[in-house]
Protein backbone atom coordinates (compact mmCIF):
# COMPACT_ATOMS: atom_id res chain seq x y z
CA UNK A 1 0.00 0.00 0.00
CA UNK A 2 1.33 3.92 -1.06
CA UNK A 3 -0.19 6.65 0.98
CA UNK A 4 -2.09 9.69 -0.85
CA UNK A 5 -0.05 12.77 -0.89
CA UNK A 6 -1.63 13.55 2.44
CA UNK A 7 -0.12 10.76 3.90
CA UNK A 8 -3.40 8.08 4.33
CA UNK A 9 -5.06 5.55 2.76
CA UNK A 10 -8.25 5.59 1.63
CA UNK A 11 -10.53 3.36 2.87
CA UNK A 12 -14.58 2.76 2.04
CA UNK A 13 -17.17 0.62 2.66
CA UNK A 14 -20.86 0.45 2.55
CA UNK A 15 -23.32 1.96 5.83
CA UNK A 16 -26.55 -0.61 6.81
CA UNK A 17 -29.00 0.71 4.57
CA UNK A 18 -26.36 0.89 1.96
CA UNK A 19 -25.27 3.75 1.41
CA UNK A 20 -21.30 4.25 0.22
CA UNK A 21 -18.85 6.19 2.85
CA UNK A 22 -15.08 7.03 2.43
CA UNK A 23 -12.69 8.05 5.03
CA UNK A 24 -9.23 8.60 5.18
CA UNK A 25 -7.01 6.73 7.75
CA UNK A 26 -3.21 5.82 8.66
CA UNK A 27 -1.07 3.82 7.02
CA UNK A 28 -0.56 1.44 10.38
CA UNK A 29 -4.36 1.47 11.05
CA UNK A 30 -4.79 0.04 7.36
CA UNK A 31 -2.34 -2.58 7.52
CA UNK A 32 -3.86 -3.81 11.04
CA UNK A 33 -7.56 -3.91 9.13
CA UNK A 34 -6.25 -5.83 5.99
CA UNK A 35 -4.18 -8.36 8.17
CA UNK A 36 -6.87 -9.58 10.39
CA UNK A 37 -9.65 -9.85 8.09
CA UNK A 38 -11.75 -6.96 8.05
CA UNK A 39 -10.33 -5.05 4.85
CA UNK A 40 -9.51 -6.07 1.70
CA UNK A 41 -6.66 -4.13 -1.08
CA UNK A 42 -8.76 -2.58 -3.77
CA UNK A 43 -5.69 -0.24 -4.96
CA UNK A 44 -2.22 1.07 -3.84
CA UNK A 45 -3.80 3.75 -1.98
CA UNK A 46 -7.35 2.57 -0.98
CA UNK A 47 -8.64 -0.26 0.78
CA UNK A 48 -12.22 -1.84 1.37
CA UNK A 49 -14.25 -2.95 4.79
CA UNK A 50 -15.72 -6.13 3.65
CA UNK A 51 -18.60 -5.75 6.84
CA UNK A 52 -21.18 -2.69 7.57
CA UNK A 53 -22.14 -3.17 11.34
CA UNK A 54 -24.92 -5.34 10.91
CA UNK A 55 -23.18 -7.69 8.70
CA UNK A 56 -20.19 -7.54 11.41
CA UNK A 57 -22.52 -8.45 14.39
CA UNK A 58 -23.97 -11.49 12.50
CA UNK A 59 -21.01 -12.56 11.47
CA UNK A 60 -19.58 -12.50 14.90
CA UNK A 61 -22.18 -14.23 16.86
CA UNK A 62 -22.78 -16.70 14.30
CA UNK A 63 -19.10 -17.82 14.40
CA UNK A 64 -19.21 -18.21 17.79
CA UNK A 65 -22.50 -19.84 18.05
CA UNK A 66 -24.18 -17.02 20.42
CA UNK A 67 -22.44 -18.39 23.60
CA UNK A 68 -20.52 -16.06 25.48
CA UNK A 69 -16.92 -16.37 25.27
CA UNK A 70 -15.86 -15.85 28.94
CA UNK A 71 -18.89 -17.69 30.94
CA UNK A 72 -20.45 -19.97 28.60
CA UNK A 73 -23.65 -18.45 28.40
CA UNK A 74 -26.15 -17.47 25.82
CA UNK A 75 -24.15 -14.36 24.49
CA UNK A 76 -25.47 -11.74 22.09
CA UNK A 77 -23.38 -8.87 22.54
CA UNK A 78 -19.75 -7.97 20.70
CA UNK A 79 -16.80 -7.34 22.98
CA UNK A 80 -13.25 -6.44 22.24
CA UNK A 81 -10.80 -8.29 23.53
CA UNK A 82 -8.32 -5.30 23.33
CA UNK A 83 -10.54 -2.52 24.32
CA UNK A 84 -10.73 -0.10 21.93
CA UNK A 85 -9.60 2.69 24.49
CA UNK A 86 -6.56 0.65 24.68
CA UNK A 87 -5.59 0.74 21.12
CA UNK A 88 -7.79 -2.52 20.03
CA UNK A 89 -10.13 -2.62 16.74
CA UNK A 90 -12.97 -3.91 15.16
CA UNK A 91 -11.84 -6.89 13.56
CA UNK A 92 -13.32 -10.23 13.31
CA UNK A 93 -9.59 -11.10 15.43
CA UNK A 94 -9.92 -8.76 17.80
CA UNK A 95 -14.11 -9.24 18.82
CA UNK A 96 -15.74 -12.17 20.16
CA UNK A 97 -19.52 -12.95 21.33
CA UNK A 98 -20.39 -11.88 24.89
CA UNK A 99 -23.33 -12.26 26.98
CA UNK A 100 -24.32 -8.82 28.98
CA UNK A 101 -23.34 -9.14 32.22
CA UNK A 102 -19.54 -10.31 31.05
CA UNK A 103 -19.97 -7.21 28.84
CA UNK A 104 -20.41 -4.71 31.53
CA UNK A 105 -17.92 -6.91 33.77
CA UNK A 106 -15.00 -6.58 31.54
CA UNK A 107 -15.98 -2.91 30.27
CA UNK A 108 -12.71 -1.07 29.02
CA UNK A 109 -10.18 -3.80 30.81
CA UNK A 110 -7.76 -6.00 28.49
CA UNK A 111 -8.92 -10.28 28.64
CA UNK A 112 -5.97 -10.71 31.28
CA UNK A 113 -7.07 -8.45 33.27
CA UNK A 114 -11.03 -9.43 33.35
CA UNK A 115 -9.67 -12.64 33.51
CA UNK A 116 -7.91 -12.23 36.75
CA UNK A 117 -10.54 -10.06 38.42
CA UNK A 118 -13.29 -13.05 37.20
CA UNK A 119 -10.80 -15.36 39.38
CA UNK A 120 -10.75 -13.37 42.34
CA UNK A 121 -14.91 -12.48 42.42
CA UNK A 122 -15.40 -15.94 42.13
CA UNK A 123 -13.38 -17.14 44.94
């Protein structure tokens, strides 16, 4: 990939209703979206988001078969397991089904630490 002039790559995609969208973003950020899954290399400079957010939700619960990846539950929420306020994204790497209450419960903290605190509530 070859940045614009500005310096970013373009990248575009299609809303819910479908409706087109561009945006420019970094180079790094577009790398991280084509290697795990949820971009795709139209040109040198521009790059594609294969899911709008409805088609990312399915696609994430239906993988992991609506059970909640940290309980075992029925799970039909999306969490990050590298927060986004840490530096995580919305990739089909990165997100994994959740039911609510793990979803509040882990909020903004990475998996090891929701991990460890899930340890220590339940002893």
């Amino acid at each position: 990939m070859r940045p614009t002039a500005k310096g970013f790559i373009r990248m575009r995609g299609k809303t819910d209703n479908g409706r087109r969208w561009y945006q420019e973003v970094d180079p790094e950020l577009a790398q991280v979206l084509v290697r795990e899954g949820a971009a795709v290399v139209v040109n040198r400079s521009t790059i594609r988001r294969l899911f709008s957010s409805r088609e990312f939700r399915k696609l994430i619960l239906t993988r992991d078969n609506y059970t909640c990846h940290f309980c075992g539950k029925y799970g039909d929420t999306i969490d990050h397991k590298l927060p986004r306020a840490k530096g995580g994204h919305t990739t089909p790497v990165n997100c994994v089904c959740a039911c609510y209450e793990c979803n509040q419960l882990k909020a903004n903290r990475d998996l090891d630490e929701f991990v460890n605190a899930m340890d220590e509530y339940m002893r």
